[in-house]
Protein backbone atom coordinates (compact mmCIF):
# COMPACT_ATOMS: atom_id res chain seq x y z
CA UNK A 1 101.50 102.82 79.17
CA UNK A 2 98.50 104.04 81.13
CA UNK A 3 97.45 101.26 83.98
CA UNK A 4 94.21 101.99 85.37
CA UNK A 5 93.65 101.09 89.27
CA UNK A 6 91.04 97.94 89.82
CA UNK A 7 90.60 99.02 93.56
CA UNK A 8 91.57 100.96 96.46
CA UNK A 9 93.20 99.89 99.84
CA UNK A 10 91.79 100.92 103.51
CA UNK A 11 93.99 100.10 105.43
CA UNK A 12 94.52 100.74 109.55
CA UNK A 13 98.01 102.17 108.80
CA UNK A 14 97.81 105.86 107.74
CA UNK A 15 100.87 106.67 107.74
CA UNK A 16 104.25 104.95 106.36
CA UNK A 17 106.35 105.28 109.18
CA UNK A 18 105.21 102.01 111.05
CA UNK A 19 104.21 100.19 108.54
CA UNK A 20 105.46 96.09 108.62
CA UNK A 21 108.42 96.32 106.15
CA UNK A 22 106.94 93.04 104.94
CA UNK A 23 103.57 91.46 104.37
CA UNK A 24 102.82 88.65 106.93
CA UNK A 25 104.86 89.60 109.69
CA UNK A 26 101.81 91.35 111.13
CA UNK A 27 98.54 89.22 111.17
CA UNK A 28 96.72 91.70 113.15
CA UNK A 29 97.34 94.52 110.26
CA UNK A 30 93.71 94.45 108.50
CA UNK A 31 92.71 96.02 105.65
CA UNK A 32 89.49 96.17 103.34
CA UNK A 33 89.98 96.09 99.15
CA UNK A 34 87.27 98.11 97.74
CA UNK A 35 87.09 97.21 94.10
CA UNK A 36 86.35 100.18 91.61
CA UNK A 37 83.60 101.12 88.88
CA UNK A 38 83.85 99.93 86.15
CA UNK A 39 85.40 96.68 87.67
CA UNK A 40 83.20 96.57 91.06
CA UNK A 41 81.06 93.68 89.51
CA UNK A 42 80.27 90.22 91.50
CA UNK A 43 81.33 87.78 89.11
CA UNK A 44 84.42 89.80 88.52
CA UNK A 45 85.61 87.60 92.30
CA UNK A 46 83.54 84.18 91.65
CA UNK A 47 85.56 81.87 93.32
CA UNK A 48 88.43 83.79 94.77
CA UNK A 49 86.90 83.18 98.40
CA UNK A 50 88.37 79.43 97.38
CA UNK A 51 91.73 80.74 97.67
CA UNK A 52 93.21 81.28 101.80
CA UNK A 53 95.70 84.14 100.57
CA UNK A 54 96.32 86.60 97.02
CA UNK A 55 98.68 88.60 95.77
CA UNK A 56 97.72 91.85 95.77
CA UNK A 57 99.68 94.11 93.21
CA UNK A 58 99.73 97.96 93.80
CA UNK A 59 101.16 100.96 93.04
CA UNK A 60 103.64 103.07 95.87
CA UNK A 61 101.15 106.15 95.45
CA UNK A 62 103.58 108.10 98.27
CA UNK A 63 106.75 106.66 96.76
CA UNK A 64 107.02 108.05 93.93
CA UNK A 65 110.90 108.28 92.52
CA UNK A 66 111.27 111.47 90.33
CA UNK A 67 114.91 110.82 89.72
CA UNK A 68 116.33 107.23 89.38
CA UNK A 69 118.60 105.96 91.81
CA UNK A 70 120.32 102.88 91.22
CA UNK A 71 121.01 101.75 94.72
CA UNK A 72 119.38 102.60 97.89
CA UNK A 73 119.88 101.04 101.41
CA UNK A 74 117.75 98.22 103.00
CA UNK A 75 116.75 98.80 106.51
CA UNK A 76 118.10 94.96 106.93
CA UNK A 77 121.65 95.96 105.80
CA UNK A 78 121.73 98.35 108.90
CA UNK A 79 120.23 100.99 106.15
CA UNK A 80 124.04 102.52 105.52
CA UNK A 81 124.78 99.55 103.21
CA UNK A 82 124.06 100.80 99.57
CA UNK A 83 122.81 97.72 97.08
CA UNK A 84 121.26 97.78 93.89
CA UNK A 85 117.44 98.48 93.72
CA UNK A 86 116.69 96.09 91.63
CA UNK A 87 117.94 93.77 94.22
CA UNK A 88 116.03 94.95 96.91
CA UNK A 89 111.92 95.64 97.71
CA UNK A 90 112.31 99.63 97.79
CA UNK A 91 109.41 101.35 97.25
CA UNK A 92 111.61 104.14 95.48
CA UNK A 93 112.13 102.28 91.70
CA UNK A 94 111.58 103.58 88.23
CA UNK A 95 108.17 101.91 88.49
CA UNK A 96 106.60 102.13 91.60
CA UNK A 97 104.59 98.47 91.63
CA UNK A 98 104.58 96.45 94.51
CA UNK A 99 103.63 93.00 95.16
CA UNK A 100 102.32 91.55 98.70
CA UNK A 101 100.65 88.24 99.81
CA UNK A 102 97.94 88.30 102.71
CA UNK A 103 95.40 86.86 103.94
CA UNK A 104 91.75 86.64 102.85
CA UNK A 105 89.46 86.78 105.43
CA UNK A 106 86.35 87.28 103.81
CA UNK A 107 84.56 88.20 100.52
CA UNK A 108 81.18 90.76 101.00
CA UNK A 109 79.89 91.38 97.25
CA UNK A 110 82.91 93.60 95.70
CA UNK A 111 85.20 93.98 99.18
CA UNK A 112 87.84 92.27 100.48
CA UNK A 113 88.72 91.65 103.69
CA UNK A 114 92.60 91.44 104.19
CA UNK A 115 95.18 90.27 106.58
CA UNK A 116 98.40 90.83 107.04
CA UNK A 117 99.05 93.56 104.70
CA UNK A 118 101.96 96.42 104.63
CA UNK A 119 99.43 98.86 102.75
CA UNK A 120 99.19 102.45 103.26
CA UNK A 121 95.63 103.82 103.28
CA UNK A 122 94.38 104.48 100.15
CA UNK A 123 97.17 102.62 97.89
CA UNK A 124 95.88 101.97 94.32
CA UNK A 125 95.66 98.21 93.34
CA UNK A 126 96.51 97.45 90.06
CA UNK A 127 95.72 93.84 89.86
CA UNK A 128 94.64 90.71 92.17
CA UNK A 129 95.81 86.89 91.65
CA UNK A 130 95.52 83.71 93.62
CA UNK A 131 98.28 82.17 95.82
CA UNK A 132 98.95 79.00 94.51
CA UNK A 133 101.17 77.09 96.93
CA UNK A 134 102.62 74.45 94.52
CA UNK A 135 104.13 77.12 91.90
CA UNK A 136 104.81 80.53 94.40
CA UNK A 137 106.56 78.90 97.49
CA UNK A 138 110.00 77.22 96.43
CA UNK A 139 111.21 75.48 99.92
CA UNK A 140 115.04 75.96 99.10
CA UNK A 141 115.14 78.93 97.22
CA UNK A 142 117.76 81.09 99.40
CA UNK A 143 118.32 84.71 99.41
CA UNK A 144 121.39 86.97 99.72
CA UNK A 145 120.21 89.20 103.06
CA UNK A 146 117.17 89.03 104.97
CA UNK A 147 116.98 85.03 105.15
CA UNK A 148 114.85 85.07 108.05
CA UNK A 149 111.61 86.98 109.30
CA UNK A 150 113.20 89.79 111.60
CA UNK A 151 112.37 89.15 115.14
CA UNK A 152 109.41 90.84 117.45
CA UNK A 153 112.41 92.55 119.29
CA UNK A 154 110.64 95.39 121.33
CA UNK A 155 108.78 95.08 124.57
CA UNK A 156 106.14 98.17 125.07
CA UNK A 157 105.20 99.81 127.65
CA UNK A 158 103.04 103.02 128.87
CA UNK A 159 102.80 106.10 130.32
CA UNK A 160 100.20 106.46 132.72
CA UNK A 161 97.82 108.69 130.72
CA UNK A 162 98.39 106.68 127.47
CA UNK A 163 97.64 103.10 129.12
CA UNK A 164 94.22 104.84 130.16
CA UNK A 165 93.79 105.49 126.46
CA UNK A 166 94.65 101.78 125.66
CA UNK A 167 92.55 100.13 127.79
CA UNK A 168 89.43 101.66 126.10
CA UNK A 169 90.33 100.54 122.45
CA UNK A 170 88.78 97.93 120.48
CA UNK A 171 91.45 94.13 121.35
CA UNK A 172 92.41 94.07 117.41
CA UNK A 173 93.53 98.04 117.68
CA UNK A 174 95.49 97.17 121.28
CA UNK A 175 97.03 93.93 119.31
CA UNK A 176 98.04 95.93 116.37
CA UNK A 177 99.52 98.89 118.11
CA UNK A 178 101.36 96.81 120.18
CA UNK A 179 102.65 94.17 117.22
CA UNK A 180 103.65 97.51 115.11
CA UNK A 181 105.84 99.13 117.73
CA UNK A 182 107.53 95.19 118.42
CA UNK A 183 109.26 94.69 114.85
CA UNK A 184 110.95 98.32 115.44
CA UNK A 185 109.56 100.72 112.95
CA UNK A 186 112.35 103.07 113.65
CA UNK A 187 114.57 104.05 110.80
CA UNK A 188 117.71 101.36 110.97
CA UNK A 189 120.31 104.13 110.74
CA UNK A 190 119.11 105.56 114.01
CA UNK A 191 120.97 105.71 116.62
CA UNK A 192 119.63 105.10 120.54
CA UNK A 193 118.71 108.39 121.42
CA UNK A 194 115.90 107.99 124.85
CA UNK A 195 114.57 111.62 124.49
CA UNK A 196 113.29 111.61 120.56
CA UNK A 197 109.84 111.59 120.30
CA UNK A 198 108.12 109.13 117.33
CA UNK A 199 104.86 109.21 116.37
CA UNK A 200 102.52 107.34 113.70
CA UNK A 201 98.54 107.04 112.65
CA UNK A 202 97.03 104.14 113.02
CA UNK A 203 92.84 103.80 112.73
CA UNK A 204 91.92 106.83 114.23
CA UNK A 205 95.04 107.60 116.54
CA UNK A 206 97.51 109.69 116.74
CA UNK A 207 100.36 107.23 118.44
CA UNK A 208 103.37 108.91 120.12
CA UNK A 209 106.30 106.94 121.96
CA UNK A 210 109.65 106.71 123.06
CA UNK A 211 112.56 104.46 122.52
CA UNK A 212 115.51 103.50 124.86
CA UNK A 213 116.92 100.37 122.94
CA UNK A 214 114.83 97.57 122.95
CA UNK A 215 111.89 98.93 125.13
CA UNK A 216 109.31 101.29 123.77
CA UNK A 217 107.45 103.84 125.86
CA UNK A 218 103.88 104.99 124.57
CA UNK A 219 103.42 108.32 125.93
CA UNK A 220 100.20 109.54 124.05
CA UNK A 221 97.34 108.21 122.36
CA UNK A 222 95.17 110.98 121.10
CA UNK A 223 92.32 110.18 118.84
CA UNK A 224 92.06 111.69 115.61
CA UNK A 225 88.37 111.35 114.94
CA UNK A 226 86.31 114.91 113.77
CA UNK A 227 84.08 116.15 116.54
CA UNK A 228 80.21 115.20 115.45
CA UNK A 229 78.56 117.53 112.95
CA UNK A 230 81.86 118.14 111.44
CA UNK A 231 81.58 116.65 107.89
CA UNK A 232 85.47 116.80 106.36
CA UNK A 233 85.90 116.51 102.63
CA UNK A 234 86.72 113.20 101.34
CA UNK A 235 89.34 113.80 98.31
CA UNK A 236 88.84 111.49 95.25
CA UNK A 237 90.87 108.65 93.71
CA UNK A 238 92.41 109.28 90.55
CA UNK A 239 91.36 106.83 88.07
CA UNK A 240 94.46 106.74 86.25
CA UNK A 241 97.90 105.44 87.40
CA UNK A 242 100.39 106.76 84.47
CA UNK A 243 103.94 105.00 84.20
């Protein structure tokens, strides 16, 4: 079965580590769905600026499992607890398809502006559908684990040279640094350990920190952006996603 990608993700997240383990728990997380030739026509989205959220179904383009597994270990099990995969939302599964809601913001000809989203920059997008609250939210369905958002645990704080840094980005990059770093992106297996150094890309920044249980520590923020009149090469997107 060839599936051929309908669009690409740009997303602020560049990395995984640090990415919102969920859609939705991060409204500040925005991302842009570029829809591809031969499907980047207008009347391809008439109407879907009706709909306040979509499902946007992709393909884990960094996740790729070349051996099954048939259990891995949610991060909300304490990620030592071994369960079935096809019980879970791993990325790591024979297929690698996911499926997120978010937000849509706006519609500008063949782009979509997102919300919300737990997309890696530059994941393929395999197909788009409305949110249709009457048949896709079931008010007492129940689940085995994770039965409740995780909580914003983390307070974050600064180093002196990186709150200089801070203070001169853009509100939405301050809010979503800040909201990434409070829902814990370290691994759940990890134990407290003050001196280990994490880091992530997010826009343009490199973002460094340091954790000592619940409070986080940004000690760098060191932009990433080319200096001017260097032109890097922009690598293309396959056209075909092959399961």
């Amino acid at each position: 079965m060839n599936i051929e990608p309908i669009g690409i993700i740009h997303s602020c997240f560049k990395e995984k580590f640090g990415i919102p383990r969920q859609s939705g728990l991060i409204q500040s997380a925005s991302a842009t769905l570029e829809i591809l030739p031969p499907y980047n026509i207008e009347e391809a989205l008439r109407g879907i600026e009706e709909f306040s959220h979509i499902w946007i179904i992709f393909a884990f383009h960094k996740s790729v499992c070349k051996k099954f597994q048939p259990t891995v270990r949610p991060p909300r099990l304490g990620g030592n607890t071994r369960i079935g995969v096809f019980a879970t939302r791993s990325p790591y599964r024979p297929n690698p398809i996911g499926l997120s809601v978010v937000e849509l913001k706006r519609v500008a000809r063949t782009t979509i502006e997102l919300a919300g989203g737990d997309f890696l920059d530059g994941t393929p997008v395999l197909d788009i559908k409305p949110y249709l609250p009457y048949a896709d939210s079931i008010p007492d369905a129940h689940a085995a684990f994770a039965t409740a958002a995780p909580d914003a645990m983390n307070s974050v704080t600064f180093s002196p040279d990186a709150k200089k840094v801070f203070q001169t980005l853009e509100k939405h990059q301050q809010q979503l640094i800040r909201d990434m770093l409070s829902y814990n992106p370290r691994p759940a297996y990890q134990t407290n350990d003050p001196n280990r150094t994490f880091g992530t890309r997010v826009f343009n920044l490199d973002v460094k920190w340091k954790q000592n249980n619940k409070i986080i520590t940004i000690i760098s923020l060191i932009s990433t952006r080319p200096p001017l009149g260097i032109i890097l090469p922009v690598k293309p997107v396959s056209g075909v996603y092959e399961q």
